[in-house]
C-alpha atoms as a PDB file:
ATOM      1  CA  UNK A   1      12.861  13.209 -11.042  1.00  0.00           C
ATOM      2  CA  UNK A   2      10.305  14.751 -13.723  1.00  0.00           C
ATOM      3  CA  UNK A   3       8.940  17.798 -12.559  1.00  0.00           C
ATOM      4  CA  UNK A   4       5.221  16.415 -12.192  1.00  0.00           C
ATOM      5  CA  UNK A   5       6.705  13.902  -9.595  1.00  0.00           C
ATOM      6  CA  UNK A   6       9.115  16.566  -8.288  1.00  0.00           C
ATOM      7  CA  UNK A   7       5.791  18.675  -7.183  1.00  0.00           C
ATOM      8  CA  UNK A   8       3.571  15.795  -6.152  1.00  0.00           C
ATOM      9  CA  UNK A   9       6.105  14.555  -3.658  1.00  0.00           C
ATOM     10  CA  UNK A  10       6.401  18.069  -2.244  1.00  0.00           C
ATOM     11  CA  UNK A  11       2.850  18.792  -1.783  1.00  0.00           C
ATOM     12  CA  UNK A  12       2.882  15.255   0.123  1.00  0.00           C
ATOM     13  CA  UNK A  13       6.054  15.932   2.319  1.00  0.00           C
ATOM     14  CA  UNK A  14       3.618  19.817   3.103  1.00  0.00           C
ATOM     15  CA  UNK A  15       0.381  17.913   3.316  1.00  0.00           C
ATOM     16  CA  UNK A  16       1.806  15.062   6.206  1.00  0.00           C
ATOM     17  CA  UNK A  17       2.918  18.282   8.115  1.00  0.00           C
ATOM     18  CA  UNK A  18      -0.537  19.910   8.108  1.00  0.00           C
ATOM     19  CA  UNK A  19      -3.115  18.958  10.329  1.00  0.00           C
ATOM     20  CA  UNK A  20      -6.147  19.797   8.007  1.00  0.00           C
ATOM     21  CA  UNK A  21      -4.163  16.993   5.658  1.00  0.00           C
ATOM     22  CA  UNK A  22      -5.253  13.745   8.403  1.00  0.00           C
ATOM     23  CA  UNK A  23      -6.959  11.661   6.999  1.00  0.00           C
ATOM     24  CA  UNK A  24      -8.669  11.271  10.181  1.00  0.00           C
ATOM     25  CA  UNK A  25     -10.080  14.754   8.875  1.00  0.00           C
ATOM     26  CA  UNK A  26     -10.470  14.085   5.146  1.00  0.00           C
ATOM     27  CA  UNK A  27     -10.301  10.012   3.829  1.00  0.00           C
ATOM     28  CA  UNK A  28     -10.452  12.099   0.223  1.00  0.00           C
ATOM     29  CA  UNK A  29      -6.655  13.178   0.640  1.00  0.00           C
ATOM     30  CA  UNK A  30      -6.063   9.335   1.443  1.00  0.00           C
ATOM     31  CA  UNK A  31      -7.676   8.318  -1.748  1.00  0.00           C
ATOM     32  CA  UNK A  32      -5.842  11.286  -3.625  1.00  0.00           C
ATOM     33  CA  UNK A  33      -2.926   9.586  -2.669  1.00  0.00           C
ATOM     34  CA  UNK A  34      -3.421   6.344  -3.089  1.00  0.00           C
ATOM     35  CA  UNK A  35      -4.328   6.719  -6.353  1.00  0.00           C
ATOM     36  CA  UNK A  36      -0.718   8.367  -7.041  1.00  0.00           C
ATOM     37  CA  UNK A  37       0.760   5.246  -5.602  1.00  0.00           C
ATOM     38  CA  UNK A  38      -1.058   3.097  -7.948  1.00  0.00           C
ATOM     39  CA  UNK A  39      -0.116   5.499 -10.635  1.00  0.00           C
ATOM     40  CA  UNK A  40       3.575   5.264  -9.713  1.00  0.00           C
ATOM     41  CA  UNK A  41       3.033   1.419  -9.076  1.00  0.00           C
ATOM     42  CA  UNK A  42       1.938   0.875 -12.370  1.00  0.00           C
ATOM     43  CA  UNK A  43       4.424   3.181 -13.877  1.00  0.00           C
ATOM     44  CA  UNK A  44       7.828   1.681 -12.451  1.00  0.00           C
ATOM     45  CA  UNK A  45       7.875  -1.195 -15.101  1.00  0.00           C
ATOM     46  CA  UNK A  46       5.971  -2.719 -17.855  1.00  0.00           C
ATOM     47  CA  UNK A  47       2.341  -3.583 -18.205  1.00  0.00           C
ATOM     48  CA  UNK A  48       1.102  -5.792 -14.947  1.00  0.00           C
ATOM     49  CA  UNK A  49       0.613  -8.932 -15.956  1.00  0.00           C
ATOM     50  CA  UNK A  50      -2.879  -9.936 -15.937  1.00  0.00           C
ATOM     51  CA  UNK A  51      -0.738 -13.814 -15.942  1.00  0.00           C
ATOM     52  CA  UNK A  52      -2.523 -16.520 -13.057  1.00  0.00           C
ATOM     53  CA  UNK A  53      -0.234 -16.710 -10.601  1.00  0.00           C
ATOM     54  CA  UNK A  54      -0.970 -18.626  -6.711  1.00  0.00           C
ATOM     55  CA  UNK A  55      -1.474 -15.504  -4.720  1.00  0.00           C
ATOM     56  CA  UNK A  56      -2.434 -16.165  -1.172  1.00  0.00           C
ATOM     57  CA  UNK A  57      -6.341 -15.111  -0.759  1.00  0.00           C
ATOM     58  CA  UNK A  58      -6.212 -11.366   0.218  1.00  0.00           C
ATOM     59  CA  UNK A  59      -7.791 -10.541   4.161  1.00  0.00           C
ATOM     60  CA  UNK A  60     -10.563  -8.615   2.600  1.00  0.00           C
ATOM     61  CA  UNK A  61     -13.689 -10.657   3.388  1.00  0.00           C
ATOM     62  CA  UNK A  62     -14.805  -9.046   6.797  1.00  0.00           C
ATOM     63  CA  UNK A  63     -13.007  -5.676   6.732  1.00  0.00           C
ATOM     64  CA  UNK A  64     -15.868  -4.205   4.536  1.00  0.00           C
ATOM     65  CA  UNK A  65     -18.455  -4.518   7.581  1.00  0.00           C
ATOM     66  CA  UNK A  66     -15.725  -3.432  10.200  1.00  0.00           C
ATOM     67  CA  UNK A  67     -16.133   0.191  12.066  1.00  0.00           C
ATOM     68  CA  UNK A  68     -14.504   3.389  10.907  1.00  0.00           C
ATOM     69  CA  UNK A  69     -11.686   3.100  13.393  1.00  0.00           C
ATOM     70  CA  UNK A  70     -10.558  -0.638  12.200  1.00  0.00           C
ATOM     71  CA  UNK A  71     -10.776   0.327   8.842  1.00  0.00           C
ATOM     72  CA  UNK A  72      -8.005   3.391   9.713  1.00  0.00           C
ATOM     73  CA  UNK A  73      -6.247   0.817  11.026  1.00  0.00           C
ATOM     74  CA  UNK A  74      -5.995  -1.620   8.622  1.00  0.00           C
ATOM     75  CA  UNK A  75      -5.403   1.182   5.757  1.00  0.00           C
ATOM     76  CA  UNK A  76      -2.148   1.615   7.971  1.00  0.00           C
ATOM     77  CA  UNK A  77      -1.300  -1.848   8.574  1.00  0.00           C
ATOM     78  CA  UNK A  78      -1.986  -2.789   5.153  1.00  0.00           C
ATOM     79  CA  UNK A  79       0.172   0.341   3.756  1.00  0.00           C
ATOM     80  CA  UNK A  80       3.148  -0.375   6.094  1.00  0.00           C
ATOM     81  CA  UNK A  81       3.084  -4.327   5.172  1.00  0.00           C
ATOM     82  CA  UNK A  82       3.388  -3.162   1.648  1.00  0.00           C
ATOM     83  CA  UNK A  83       6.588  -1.019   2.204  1.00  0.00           C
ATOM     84  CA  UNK A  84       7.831  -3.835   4.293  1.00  0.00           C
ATOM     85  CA  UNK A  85       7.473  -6.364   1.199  1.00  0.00           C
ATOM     86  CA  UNK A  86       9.579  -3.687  -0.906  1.00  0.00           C
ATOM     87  CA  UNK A  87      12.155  -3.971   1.321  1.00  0.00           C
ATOM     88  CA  UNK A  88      13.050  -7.458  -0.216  1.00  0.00           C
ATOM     89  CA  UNK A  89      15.863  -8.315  -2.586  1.00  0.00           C
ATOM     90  CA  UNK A  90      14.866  -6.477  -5.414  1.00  0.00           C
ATOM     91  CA  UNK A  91      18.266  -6.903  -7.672  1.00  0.00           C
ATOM     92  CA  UNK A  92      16.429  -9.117 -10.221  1.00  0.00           C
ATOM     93  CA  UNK A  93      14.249  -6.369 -11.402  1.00  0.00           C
ATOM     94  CA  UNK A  94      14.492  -3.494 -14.061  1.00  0.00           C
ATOM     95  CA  UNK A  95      11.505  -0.848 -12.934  1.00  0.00           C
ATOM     96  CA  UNK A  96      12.769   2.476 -12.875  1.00  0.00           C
ATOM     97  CA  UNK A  97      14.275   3.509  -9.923  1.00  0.00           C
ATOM     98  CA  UNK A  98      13.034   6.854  -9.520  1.00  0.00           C
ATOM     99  CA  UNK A  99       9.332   5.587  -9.895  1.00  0.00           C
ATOM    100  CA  UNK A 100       9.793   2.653  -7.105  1.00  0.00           C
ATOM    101  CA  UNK A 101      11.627   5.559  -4.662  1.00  0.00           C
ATOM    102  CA  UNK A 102       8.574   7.803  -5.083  1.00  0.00           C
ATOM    103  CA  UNK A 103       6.335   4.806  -4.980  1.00  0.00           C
ATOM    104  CA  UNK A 104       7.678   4.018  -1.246  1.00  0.00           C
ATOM    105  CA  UNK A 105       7.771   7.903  -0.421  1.00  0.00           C
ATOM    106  CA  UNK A 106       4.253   7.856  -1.173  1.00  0.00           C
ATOM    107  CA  UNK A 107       3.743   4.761   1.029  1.00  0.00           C
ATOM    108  CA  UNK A 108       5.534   6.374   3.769  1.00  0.00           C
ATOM    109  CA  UNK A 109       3.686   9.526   3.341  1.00  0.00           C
ATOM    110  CA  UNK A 110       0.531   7.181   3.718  1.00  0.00           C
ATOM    111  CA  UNK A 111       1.608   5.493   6.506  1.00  0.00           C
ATOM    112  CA  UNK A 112       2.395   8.824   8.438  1.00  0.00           C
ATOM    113  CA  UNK A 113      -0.562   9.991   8.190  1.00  0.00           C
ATOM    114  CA  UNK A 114      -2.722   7.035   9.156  1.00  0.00           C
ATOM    115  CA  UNK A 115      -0.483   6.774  12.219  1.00  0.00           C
ATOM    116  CA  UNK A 116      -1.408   9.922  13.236  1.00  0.00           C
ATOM    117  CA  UNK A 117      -4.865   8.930  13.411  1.00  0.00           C
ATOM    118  CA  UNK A 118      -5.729   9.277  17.535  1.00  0.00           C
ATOM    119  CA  UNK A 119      -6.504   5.644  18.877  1.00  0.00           C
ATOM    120  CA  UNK A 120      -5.544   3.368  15.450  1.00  0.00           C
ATOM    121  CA  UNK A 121      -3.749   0.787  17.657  1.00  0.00           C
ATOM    122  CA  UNK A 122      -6.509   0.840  19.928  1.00  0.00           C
ATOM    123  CA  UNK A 123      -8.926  -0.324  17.480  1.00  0.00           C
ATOM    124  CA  UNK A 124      -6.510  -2.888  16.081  1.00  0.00           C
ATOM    125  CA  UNK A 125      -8.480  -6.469  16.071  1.00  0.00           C
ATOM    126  CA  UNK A 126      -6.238  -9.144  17.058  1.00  0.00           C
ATOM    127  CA  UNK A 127      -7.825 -11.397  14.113  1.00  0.00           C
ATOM    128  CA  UNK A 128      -7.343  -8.565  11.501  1.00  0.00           C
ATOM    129  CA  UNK A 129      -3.891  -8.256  12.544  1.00  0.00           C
ATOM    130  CA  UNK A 130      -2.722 -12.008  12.555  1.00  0.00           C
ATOM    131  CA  UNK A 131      -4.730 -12.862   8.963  1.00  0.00           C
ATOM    132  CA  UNK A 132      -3.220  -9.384   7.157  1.00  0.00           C
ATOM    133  CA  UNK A 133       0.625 -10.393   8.594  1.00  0.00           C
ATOM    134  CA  UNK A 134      -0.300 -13.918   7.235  1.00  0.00           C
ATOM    135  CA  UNK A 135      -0.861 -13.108   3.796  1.00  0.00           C
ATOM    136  CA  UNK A 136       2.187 -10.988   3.277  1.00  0.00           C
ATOM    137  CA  UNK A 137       4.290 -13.485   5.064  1.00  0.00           C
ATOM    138  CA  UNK A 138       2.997 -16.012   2.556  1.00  0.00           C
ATOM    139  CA  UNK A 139       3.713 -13.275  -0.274  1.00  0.00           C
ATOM    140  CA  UNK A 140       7.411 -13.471   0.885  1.00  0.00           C
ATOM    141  CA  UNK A 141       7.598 -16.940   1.725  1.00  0.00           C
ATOM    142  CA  UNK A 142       5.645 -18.438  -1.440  1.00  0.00           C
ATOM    143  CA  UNK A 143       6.310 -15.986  -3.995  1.00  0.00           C
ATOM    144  CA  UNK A 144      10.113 -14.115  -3.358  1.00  0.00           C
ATOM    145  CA  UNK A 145      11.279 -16.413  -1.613  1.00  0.00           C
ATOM    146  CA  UNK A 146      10.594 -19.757  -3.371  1.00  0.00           C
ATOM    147  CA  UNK A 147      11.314 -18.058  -6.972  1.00  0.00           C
ATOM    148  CA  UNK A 148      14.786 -16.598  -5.391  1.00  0.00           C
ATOM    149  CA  UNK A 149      13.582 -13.042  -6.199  1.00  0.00           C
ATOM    150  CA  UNK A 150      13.307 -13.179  -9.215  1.00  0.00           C
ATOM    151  CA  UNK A 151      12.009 -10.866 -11.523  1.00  0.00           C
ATOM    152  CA  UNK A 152       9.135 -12.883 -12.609  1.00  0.00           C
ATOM    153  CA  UNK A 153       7.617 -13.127  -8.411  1.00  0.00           C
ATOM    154  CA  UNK A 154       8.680  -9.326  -8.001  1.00  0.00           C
ATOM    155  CA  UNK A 155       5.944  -8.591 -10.966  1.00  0.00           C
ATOM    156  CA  UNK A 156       3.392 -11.115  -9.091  1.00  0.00           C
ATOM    157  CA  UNK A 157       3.859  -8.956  -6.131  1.00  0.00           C
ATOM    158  CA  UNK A 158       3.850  -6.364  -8.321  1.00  0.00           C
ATOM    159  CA  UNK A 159       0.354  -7.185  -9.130  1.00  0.00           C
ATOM    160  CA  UNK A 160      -0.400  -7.805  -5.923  1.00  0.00           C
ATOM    161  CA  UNK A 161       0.110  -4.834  -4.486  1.00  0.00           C
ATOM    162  CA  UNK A 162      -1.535  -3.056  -7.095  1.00  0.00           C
ATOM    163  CA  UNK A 163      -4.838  -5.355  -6.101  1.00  0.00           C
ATOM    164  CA  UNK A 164      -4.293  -4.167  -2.694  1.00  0.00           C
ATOM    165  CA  UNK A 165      -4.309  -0.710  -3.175  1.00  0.00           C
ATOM    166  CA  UNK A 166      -7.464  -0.549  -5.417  1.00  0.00           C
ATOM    167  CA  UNK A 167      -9.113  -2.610  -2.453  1.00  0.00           C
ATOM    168  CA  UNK A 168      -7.699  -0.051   0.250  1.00  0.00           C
ATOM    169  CA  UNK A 169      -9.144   2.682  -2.047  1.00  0.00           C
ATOM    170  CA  UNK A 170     -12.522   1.066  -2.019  1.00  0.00           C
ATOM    171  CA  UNK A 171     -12.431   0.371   2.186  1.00  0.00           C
ATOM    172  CA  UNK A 172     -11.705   4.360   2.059  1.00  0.00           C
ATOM    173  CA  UNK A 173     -14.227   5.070  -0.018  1.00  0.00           C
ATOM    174  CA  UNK A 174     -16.846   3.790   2.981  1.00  0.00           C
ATOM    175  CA  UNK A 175     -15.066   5.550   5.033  1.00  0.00           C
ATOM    176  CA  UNK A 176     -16.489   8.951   3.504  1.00  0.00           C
ATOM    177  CA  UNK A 177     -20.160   7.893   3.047  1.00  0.00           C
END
């Protein structure tokens, strides 16, 4: 681990303990983040392919209009779907290691921290729910799955993910206005 990623992971693992560091209390510390992730994300390997590739359509459409507390919510739900999808075979692939473990530690950091939002489940829409676990079931199913893990569908998820996060960075961003 480089020193730069050495510090930014331990000012994370501080931050989650910190109450100041919710992002109930401050989205910009989410976005702060997030932006490492992608940073990491697009780090771990080679250049994203830009390549058309069938990705199922992302659960973005109505989210935009949603209230503050659904949008918590599905910055959490999206963020722990996205760990979830790393947890896959990932043998096939040749991204450095150390950038994909600091990549999920920065997910997890994420995660915490939305989850210690007060009330998140409560707001959880049972339509948001079911359409977000849809799309990254079809991401396993249609993608991993079908192309046996292989390296080529890890850098469409790749891709993927890095969509997602510059979409959860822009749902945060209404969150501060």
């Amino acid at each position: 681990m480089n020193t730069k990623e050495m510090w930014i992971c331990l000012v994370l693992m501080f931050c989650s303990l910190q109450t100041q560091c919710k992002p109930c209390n401050g989205i910009d510390r989410y976005r702060l983040v997030n932006k490492e992730a992608l940073s990491l994300l697009r780090g771990m390997g080679k250049e994203i392919s830009t390549e058309e590739e069938f990705i199922p359509r992302l659960p973005y459409s109505s989210i935009v209009k949603a209230q503050g507390e659904v949008k918590m919510w599905f910055l959490h739900e999206t963020i722990d779907q996205i760990i979830r999808l790393f947890d896959g075979n990932l043998k096939a692939v040749s991204w450095n290691k150390r950038k994909l473990d600091n990549f999920l530690i920065v997910l997890d950091t994420l995660s915490n921290d939305l989850k210690a939002c007060e009330g998140l489940e409560m707001h959880a829409q049972l339509s948001y729910r079911r359409r977000l676990k849809k799309h990254f079931r079809k991401l396993r199913k249609d993608i991993l799955k079908r192309q046996n893990y292989s390296a080529r569908s890890w850098e469409v998820i790749r891709k993927t993910v890095e969509t997602h996060l510059v979409r959860l960075d822009i749902i945060a961003a209404t969150l501060v206005q």
